[in-house]
Protein backbone atom coordinates (compact mmCIF):
# COMPACT_ATOMS: atom_id res chain seq x y z
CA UNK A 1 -9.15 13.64 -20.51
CA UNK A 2 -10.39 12.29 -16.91
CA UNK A 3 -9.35 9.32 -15.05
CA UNK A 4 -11.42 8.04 -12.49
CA UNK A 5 -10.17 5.82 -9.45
CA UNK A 6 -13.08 3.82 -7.60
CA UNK A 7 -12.48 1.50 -4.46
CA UNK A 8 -13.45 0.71 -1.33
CA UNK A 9 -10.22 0.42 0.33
CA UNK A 10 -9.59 4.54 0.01
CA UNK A 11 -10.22 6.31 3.59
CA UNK A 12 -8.65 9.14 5.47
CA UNK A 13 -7.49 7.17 7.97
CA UNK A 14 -4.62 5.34 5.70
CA UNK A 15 -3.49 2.59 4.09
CA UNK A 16 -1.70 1.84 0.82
CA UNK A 17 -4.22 2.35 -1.73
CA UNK A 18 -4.83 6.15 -0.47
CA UNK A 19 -1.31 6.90 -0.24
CA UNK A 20 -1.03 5.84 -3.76
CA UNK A 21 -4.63 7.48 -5.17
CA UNK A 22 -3.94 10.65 -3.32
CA UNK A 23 0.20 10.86 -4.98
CA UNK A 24 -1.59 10.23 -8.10
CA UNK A 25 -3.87 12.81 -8.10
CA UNK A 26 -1.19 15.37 -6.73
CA UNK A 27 1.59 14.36 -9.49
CA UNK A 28 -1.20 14.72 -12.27
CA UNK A 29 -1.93 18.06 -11.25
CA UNK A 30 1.44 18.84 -11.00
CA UNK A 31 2.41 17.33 -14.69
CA UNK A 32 -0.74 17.74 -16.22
CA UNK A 33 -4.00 19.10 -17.21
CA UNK A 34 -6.20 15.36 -16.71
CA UNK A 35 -8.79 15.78 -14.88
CA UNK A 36 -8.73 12.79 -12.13
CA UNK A 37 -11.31 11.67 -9.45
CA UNK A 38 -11.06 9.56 -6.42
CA UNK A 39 -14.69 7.55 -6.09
CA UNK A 40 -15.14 5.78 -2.89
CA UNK A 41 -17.98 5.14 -0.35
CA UNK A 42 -15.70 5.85 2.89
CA UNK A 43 -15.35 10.01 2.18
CA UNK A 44 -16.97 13.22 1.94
CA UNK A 45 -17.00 15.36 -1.23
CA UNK A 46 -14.53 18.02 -1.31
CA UNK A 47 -12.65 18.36 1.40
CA UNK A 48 -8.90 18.42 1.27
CA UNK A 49 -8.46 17.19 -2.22
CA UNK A 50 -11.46 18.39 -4.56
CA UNK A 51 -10.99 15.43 -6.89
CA UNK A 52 -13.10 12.97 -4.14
CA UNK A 53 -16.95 12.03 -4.71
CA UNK A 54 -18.58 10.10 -2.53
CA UNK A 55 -20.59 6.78 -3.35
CA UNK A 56 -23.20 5.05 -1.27
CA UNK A 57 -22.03 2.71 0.51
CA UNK A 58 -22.76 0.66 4.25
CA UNK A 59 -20.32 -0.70 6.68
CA UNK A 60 -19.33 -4.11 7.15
CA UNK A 61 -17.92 -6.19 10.12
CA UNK A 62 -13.86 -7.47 9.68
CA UNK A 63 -12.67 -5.04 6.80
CA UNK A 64 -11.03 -2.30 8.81
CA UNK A 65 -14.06 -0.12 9.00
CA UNK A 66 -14.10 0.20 5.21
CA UNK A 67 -17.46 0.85 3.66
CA UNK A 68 -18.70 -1.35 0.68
CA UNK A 69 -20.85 0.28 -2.18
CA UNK A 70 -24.17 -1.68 -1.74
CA UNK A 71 -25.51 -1.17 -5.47
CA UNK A 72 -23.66 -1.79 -8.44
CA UNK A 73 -26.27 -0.37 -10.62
CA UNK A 74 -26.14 2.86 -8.94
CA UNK A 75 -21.99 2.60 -8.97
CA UNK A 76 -22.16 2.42 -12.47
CA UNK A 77 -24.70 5.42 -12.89
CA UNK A 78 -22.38 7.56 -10.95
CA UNK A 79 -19.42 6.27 -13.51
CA UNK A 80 -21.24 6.93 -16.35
CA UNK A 81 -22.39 10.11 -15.60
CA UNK A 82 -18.73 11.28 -15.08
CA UNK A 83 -17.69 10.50 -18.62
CA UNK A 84 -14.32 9.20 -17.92
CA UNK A 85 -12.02 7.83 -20.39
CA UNK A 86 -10.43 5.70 -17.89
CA UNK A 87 -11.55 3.50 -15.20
CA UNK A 88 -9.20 1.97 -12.40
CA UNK A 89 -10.73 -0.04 -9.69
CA UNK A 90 -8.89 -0.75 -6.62
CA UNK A 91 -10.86 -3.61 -4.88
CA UNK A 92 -12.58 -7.01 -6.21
CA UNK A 93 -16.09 -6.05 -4.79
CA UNK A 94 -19.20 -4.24 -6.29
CA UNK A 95 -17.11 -1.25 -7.77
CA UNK A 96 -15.16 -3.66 -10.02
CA UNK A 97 -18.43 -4.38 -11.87
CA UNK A 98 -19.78 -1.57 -11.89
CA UNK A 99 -16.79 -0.08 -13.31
CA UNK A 100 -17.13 -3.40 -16.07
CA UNK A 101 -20.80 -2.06 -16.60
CA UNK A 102 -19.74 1.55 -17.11
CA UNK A 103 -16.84 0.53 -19.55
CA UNK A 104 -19.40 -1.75 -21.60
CA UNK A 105 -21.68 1.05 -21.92
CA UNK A 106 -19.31 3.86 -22.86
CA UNK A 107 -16.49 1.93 -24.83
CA UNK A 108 -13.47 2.42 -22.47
CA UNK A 109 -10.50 0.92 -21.09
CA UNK A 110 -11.40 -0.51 -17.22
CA UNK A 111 -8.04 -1.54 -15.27
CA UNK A 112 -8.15 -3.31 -12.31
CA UNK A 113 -5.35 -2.78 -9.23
CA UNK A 114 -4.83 -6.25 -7.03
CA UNK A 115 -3.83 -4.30 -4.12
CA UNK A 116 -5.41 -6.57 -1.45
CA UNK A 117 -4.05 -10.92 -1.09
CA UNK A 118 -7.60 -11.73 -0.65
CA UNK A 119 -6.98 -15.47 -1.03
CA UNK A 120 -4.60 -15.27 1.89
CA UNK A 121 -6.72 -12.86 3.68
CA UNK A 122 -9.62 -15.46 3.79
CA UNK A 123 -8.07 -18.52 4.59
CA UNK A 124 -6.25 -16.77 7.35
CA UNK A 125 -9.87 -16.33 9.01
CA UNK A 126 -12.13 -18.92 7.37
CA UNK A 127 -10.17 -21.68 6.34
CA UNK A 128 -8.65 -23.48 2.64
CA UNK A 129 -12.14 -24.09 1.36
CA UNK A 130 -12.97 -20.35 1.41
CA UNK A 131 -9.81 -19.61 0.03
CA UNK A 132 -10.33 -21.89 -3.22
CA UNK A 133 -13.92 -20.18 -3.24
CA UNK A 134 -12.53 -16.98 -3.26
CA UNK A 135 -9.45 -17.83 -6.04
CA UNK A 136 -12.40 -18.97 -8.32
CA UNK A 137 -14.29 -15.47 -8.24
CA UNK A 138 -11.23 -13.25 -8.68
CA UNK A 139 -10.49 -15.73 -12.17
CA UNK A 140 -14.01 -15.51 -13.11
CA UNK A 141 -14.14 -11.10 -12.40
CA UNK A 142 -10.23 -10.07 -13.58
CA UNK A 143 -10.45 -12.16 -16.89
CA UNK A 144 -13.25 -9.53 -17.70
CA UNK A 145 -10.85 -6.55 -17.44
CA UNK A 146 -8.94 -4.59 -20.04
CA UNK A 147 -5.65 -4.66 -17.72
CA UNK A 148 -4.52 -5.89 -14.26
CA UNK A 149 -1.90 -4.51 -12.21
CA UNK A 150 -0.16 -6.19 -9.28
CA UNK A 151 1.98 -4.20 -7.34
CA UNK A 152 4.51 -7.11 -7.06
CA UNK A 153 5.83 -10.45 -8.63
CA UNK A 154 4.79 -12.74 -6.56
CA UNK A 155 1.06 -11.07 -7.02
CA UNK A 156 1.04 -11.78 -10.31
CA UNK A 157 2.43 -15.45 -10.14
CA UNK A 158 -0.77 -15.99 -7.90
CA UNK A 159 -3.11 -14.10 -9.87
CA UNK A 160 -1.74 -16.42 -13.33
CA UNK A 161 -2.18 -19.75 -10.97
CA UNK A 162 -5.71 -18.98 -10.52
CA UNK A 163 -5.99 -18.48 -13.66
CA UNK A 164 -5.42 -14.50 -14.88
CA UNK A 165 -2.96 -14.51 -17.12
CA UNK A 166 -1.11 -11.46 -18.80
CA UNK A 167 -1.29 -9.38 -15.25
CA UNK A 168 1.34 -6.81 -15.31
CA UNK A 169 3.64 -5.93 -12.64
CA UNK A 170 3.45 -2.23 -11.40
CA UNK A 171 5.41 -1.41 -8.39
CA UNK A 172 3.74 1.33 -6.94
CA UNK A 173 6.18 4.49 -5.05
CA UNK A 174 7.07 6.84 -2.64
CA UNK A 175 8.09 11.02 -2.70
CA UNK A 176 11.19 10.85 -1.39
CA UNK A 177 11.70 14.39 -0.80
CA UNK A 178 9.24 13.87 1.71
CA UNK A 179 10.82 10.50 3.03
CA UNK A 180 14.17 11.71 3.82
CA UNK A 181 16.95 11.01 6.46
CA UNK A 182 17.31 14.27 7.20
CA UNK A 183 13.84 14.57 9.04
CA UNK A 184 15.04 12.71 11.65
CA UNK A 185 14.21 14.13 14.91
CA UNK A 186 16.98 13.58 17.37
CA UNK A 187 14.94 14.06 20.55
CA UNK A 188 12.64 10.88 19.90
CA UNK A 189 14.33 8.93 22.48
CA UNK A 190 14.02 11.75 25.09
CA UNK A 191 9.95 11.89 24.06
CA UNK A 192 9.43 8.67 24.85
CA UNK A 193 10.96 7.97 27.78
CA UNK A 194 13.89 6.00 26.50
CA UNK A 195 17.80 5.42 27.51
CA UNK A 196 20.10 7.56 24.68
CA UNK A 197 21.37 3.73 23.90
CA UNK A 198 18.12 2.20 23.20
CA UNK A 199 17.77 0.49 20.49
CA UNK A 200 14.45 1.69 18.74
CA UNK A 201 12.60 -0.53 16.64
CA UNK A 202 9.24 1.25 14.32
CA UNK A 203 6.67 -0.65 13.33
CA UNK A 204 3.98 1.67 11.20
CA UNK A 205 0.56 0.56 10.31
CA UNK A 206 -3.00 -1.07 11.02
CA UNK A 207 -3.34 -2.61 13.90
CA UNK A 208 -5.30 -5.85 12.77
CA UNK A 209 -4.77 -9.04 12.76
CA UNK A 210 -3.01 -9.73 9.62
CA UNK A 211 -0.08 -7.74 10.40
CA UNK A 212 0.55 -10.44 12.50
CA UNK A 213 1.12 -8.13 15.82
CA UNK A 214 0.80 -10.35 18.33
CA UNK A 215 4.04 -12.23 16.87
CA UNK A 216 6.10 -8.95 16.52
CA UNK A 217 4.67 -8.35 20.27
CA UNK A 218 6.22 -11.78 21.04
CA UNK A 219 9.49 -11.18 19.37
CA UNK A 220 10.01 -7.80 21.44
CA UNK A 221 9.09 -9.33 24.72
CA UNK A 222 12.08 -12.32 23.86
CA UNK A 223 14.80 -9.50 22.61
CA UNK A 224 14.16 -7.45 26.16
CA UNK A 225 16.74 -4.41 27.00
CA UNK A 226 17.95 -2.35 25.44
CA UNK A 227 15.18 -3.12 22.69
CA UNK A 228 12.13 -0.74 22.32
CA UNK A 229 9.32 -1.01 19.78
CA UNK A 230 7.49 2.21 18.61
CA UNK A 231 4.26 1.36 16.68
CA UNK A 232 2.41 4.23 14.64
CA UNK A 233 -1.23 3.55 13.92
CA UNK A 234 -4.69 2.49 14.51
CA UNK A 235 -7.09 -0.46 14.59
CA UNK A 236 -9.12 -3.14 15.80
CA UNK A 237 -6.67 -4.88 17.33
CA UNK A 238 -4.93 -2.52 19.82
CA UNK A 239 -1.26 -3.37 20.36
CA UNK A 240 -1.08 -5.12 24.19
CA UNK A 241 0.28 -2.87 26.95
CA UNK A 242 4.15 -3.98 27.30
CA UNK A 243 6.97 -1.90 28.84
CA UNK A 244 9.48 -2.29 25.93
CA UNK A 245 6.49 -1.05 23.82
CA UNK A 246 5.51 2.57 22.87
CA UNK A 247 2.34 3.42 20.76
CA UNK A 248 1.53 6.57 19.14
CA UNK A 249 -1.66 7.39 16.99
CA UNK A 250 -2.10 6.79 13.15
CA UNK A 251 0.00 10.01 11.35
CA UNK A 252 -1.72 11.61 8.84
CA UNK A 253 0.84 14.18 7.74
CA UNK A 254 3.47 12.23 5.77
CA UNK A 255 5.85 14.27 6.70
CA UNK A 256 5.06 13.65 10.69
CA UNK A 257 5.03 10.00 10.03
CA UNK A 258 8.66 10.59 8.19
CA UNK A 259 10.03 12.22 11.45
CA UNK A 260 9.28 9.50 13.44
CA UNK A 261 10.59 6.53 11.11
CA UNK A 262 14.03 8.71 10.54
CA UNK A 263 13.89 8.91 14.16
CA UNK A 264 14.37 5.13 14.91
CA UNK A 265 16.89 3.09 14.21
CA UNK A 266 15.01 -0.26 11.64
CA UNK A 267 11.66 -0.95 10.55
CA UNK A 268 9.95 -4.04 11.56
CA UNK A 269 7.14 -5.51 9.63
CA UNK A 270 5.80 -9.12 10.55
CA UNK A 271 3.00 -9.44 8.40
CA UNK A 272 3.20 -12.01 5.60
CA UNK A 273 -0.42 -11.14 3.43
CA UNK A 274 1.13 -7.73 2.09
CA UNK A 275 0.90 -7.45 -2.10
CA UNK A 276 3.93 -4.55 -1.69
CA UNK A 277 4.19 -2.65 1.52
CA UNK A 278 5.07 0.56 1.27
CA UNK A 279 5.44 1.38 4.80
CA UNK A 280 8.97 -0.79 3.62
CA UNK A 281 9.63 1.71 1.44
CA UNK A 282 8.80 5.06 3.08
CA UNK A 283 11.34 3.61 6.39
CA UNK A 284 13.90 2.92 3.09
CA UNK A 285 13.59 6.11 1.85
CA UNK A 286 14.23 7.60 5.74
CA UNK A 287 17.69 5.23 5.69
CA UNK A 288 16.34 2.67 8.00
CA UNK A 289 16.93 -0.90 7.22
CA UNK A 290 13.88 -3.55 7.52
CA UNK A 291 13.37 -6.53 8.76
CA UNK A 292 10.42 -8.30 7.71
CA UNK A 293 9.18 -11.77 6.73
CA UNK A 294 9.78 -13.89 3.54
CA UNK A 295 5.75 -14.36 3.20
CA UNK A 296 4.12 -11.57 1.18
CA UNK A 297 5.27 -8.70 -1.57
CA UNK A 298 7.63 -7.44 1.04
CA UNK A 299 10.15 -9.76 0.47
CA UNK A 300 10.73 -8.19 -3.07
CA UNK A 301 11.71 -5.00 -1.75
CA UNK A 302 14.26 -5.73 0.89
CA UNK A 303 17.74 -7.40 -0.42
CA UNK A 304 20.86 -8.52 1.92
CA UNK A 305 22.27 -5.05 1.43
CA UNK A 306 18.80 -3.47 2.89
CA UNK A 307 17.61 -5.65 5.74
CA UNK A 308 16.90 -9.39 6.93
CA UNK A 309 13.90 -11.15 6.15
CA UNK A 310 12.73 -14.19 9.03
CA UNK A 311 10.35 -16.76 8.53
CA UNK A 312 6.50 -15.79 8.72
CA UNK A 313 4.76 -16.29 11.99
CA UNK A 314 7.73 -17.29 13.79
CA UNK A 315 8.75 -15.01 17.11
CA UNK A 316 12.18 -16.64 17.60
CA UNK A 317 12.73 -16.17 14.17
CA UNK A 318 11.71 -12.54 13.63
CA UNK A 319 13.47 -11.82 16.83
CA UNK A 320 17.10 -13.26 15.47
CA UNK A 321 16.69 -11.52 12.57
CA UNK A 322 16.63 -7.89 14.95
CA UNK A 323 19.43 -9.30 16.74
CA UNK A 324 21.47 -10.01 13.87
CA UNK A 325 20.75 -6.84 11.85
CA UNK A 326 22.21 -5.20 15.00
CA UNK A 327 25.50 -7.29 14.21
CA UNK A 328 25.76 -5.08 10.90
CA UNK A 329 26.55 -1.55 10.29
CA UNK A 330 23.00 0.20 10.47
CA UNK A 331 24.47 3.09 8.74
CA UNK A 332 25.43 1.36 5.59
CA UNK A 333 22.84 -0.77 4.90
CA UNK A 334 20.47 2.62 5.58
CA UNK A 335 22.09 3.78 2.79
CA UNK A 336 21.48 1.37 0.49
CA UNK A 337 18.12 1.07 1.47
CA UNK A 338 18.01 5.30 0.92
CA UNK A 339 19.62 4.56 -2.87
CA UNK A 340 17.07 1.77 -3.67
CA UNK A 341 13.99 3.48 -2.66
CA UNK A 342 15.29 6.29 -4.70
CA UNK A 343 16.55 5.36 -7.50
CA UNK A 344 13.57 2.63 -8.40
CA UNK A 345 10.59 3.87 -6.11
CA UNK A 346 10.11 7.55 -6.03
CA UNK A 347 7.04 8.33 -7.68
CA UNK A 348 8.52 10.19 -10.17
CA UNK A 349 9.50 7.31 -11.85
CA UNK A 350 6.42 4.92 -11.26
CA UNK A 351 3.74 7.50 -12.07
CA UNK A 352 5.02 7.68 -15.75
CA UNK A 353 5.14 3.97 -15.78
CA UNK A 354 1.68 3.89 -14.92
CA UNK A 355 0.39 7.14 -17.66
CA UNK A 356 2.36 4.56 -20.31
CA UNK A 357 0.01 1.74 -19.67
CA UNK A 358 -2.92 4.11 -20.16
CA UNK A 359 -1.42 5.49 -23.16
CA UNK A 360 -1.24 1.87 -25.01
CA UNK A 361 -4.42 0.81 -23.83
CA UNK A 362 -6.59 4.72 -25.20
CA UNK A 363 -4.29 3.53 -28.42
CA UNK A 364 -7.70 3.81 -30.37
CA UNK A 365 -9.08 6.92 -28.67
CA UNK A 366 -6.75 9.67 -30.19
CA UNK A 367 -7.98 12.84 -27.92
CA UNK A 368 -6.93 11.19 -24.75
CA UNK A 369 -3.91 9.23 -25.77
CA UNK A 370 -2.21 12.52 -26.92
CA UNK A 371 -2.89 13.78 -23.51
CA UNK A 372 -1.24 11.09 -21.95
CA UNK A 373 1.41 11.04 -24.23
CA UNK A 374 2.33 14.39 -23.52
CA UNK A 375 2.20 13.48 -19.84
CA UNK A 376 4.58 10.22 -20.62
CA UNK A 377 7.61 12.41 -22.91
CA UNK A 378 7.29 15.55 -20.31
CA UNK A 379 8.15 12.79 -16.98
């Protein structure tokens, strides 16, 4: 049997979407014999994981350097000529219908992944109108699918109001083996400059504009000593030079980034577009507690045991909430946070999730259902 991922929004560099095609393609070869490829216009072929091909693609302006496939036709050639059984598509753009094309012409299931809050994205930047615009064409291409995914609740609420309905909601996961509290490294502090006392705040992402930096830049600059912000990434929108803030590059080793996050003391994440966030969940999975906004699919994963959520877009706000999870015992609620990333993230548990959907939707193809199934009663 062969899956095949295809999206845009997979790179080297990061982001949600690889972390989750790349576990997926390790845990299948780990627990089974599938055969699985990553498509995608922004790698090489080869390379570190043999599953990626590369598609044509061309760069365009505002999506975080991400390349766009700039022919569906030849898209769907390259799907068809790969014979998969099973087509998931990780972006709304020209792989989604090429992937329809492909699944018209060879009789299999196509899912589609809404990983990205593109209605939010685009009225952020171009205004309501656009938005509406936007809602219409994501209606118009998901109803066409076999399956949608949304990685949280709220996701699928807003793909059902524009009118979607029966989206499923798949969490996606973390290893955490590899997200641990006991890769803390105890010299961080010393590294970067700081007091023993300091209190170190991580933030761990892109740097663009929809993480909503400049407000968690804000926030930092009102807390002042002993307060220190570490951010991990990279981006178009560099962090601004601040005293109280440290920045190190974009870690492409999880197990780096994992040092540094159980080297800090909470996880702060501003934005308010995220469908998940699972940034949240790798700092959980370290024993930090979060505090992040009540906009976006972050709000589902952090609880009054794990964290404090403040109002989007609000400096004071996101500010008192720092202050006040300080006023707890960070200890604790790091170990709740630990137990709930755990016990109902690890990918160990979501991946079979995931190979059950398959399973019921290759119902009528019996070669590759059995496959799966095996996959689904080993996990």
């Amino acid at each position: 049997m062969h899956l095949v991922d295809i999206t845009m929004f997979y790179a080297a560099e990061g982001g949600g979407v690889s972390t989750y095609l790349n576990a997926k393609s390790q845990w299948l070869a780990r627990h089974s014999v599938l055969r699985h490829t990553i498509m995608s216009p922004n790698v090489d072929d080869g390379g570190e994981i043999p599953s990626l091909v590369r598609v044509p693609g061309v760069p365009l302006p505002g999506i975080n350097g991400y390349r766009m496939p700039f022919s569906v036709g030849a898209i769907a050639r390259r799907l068809r000529a790969a014979e998969p059984d099973l087509i998931e598509v990780g972006d709304a753009g020209h792989s989604a219908w090429a992937a329809l094309r492909a699944r018209d012409r060879l009789g299999i299931p196509a899912v589609a992944f809404y990983h990205s809050d593109l209605p939010r994205l685009v009225q952020n930047r171009f205004g309501h109108a656009a938005a509406q615009a936007v809602c219409k064409y994501l209606c118009h291409l998901y109803r066409e699918f076999d399956l949608v995914l949304a990685p949280s609740r709220l996701m699928v609420d807003q793909l059902a109001a524009m009118g979607v309905q029966g989206a499923l909601h798949q969490p996606l996961g973390i290893d955490s083996e590899v997200f641990h509290p006991g890769r803390r490294r105890g010299d961080l502090r010393a590294e970067l400059g700081l007091a023993p006392d300091a209190r170190l705040l991580v933030y761990a992402g892109r740097f663009t504009p929809d993480k909503k930096l400049s407000v968690l830049a804000e926030a930092v600059g009102r807390l002042g000593r002993p307060y220190h912000l570490l951010m991990v990434g990279a981006g178009e929108e560099p962090p601004p030079p601040h005293p109280a803030i440290s920045v190190l590059p974009f870690q492409r080793n999880q197990r780096d980034l994992a040092r540094l996050l159980a080297g800090c003391d909470v996880l702060v994440h501003p934005g308010d577009c995220e469908t998940f966030g699972l940034i949240v969940l790798e700092a959980m999975a370290c024993g930090l507690p979060v505090v992040a906004t009540s906009g976006g699919g972050v709000a589902e994963l952090v609880d009054e045991r794990t964290g404090i959520l403040a109002q989007p877009n609000c400096a004071r706000s996101l500010a008192g909430a720092i202050e006040a999870v300080y006023r707890r015992d960070l200890a604790e609620a790091g170990r709740h946070a630990r137990h709930k990333a755990r016990e109902y993230f690890d990918w160990e548990r979501i991946f079979p999730q995931i190979m059950r959907r398959y399973s019921r939707l290759l119902a009528g193809r019996q070669a590759a259902q059995l496959a799966l199934e095996r996959v689904c009663v080993t996990d």
